[in-house]
C-alpha atoms as a PDB file:
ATOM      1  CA  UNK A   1     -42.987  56.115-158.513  1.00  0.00           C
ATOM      2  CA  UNK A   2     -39.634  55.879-160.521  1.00  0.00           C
ATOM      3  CA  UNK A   3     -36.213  56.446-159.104  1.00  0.00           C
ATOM      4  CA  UNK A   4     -36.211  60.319-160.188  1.00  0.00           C
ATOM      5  CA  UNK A   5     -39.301  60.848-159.007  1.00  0.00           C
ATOM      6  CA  UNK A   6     -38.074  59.706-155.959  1.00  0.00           C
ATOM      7  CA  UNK A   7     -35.214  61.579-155.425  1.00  0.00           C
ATOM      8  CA  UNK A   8     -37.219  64.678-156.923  1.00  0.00           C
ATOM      9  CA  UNK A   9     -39.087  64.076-153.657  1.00  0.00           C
ATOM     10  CA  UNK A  10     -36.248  64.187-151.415  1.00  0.00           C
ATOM     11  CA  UNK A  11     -35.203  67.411-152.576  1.00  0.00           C
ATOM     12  CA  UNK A  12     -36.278  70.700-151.443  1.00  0.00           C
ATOM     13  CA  UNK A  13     -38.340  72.653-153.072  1.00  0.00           C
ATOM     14  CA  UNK A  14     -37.878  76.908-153.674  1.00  0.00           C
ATOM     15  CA  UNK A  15     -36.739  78.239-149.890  1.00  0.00           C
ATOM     16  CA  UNK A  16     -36.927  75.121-148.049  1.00  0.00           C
ATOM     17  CA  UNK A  17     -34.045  74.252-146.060  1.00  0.00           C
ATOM     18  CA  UNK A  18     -31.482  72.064-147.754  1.00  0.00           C
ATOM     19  CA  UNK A  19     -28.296  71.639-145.266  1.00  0.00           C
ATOM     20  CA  UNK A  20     -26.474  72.777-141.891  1.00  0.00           C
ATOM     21  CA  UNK A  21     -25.245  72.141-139.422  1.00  0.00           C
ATOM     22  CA  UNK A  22     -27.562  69.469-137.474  1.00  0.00           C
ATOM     23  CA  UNK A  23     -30.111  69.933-140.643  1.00  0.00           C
ATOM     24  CA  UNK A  24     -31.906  65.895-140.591  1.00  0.00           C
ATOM     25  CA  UNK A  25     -33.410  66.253-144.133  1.00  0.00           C
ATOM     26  CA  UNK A  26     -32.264  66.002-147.908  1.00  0.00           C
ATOM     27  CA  UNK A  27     -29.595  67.854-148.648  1.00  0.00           C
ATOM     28  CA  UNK A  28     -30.522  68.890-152.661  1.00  0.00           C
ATOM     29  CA  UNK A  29     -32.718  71.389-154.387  1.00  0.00           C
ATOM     30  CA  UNK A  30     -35.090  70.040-157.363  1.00  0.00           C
ATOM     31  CA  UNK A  31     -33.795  70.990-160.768  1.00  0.00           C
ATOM     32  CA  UNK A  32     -33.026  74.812-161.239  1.00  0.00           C
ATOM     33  CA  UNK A  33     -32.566  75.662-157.307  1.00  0.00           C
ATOM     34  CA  UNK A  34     -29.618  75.802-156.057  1.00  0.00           C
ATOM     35  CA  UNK A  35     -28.360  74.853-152.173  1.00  0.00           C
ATOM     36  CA  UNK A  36     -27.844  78.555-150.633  1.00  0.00           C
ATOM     37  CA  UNK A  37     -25.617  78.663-147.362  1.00  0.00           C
ATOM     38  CA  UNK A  38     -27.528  81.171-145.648  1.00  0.00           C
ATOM     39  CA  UNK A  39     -25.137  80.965-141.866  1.00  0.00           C
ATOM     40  CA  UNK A  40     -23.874  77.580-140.489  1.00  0.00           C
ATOM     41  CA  UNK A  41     -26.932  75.973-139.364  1.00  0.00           C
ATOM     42  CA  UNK A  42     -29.204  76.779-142.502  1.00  0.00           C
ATOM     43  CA  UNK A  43     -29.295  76.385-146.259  1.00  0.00           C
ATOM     44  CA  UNK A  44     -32.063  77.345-148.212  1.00  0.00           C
ATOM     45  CA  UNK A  45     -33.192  76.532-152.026  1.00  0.00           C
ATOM     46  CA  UNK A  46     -33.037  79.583-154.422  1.00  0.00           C
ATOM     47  CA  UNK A  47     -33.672  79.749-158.171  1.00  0.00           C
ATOM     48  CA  UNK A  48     -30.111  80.448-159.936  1.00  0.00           C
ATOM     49  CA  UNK A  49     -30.602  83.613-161.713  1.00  0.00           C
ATOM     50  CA  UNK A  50     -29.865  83.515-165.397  1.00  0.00           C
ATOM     51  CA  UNK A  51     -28.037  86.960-165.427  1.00  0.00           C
ATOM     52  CA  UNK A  52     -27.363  89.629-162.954  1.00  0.00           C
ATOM     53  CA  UNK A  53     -29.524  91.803-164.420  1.00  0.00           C
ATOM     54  CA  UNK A  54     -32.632  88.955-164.633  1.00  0.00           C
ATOM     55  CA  UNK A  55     -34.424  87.278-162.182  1.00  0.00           C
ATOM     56  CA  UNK A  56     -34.995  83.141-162.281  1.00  0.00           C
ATOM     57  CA  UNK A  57     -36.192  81.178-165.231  1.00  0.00           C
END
């Protein structure tokens, strides 16, 4: 596995947790998701809407 493969696999995928407080695990989305603070202790991956009117590519 390359190097961005790895660190592909480190990332969350869409609504895993990806930071807080006490949060162990990567802290990064895969490409397209963003890093959502949700309250202190969690962060969760959402896709970045292209628009306000559109949902996520």
């Amino acid at each position: 596995m390359n190097q961005q493969a790895l660190g592909c696999a480190a990332c969350g995928r869409q609504w895993e947790q990806c930071g807080g407080l006490a949060f162990a695990g990567g802290k990064c989305c895969i490409p397209g998701l963003t890093c959502n603070k949700k309250n202190d202790y969690y962060h969760q991956c959402e896709c970045v809407p292209i628009s306000l009117f559109w949902g996520c590519q």
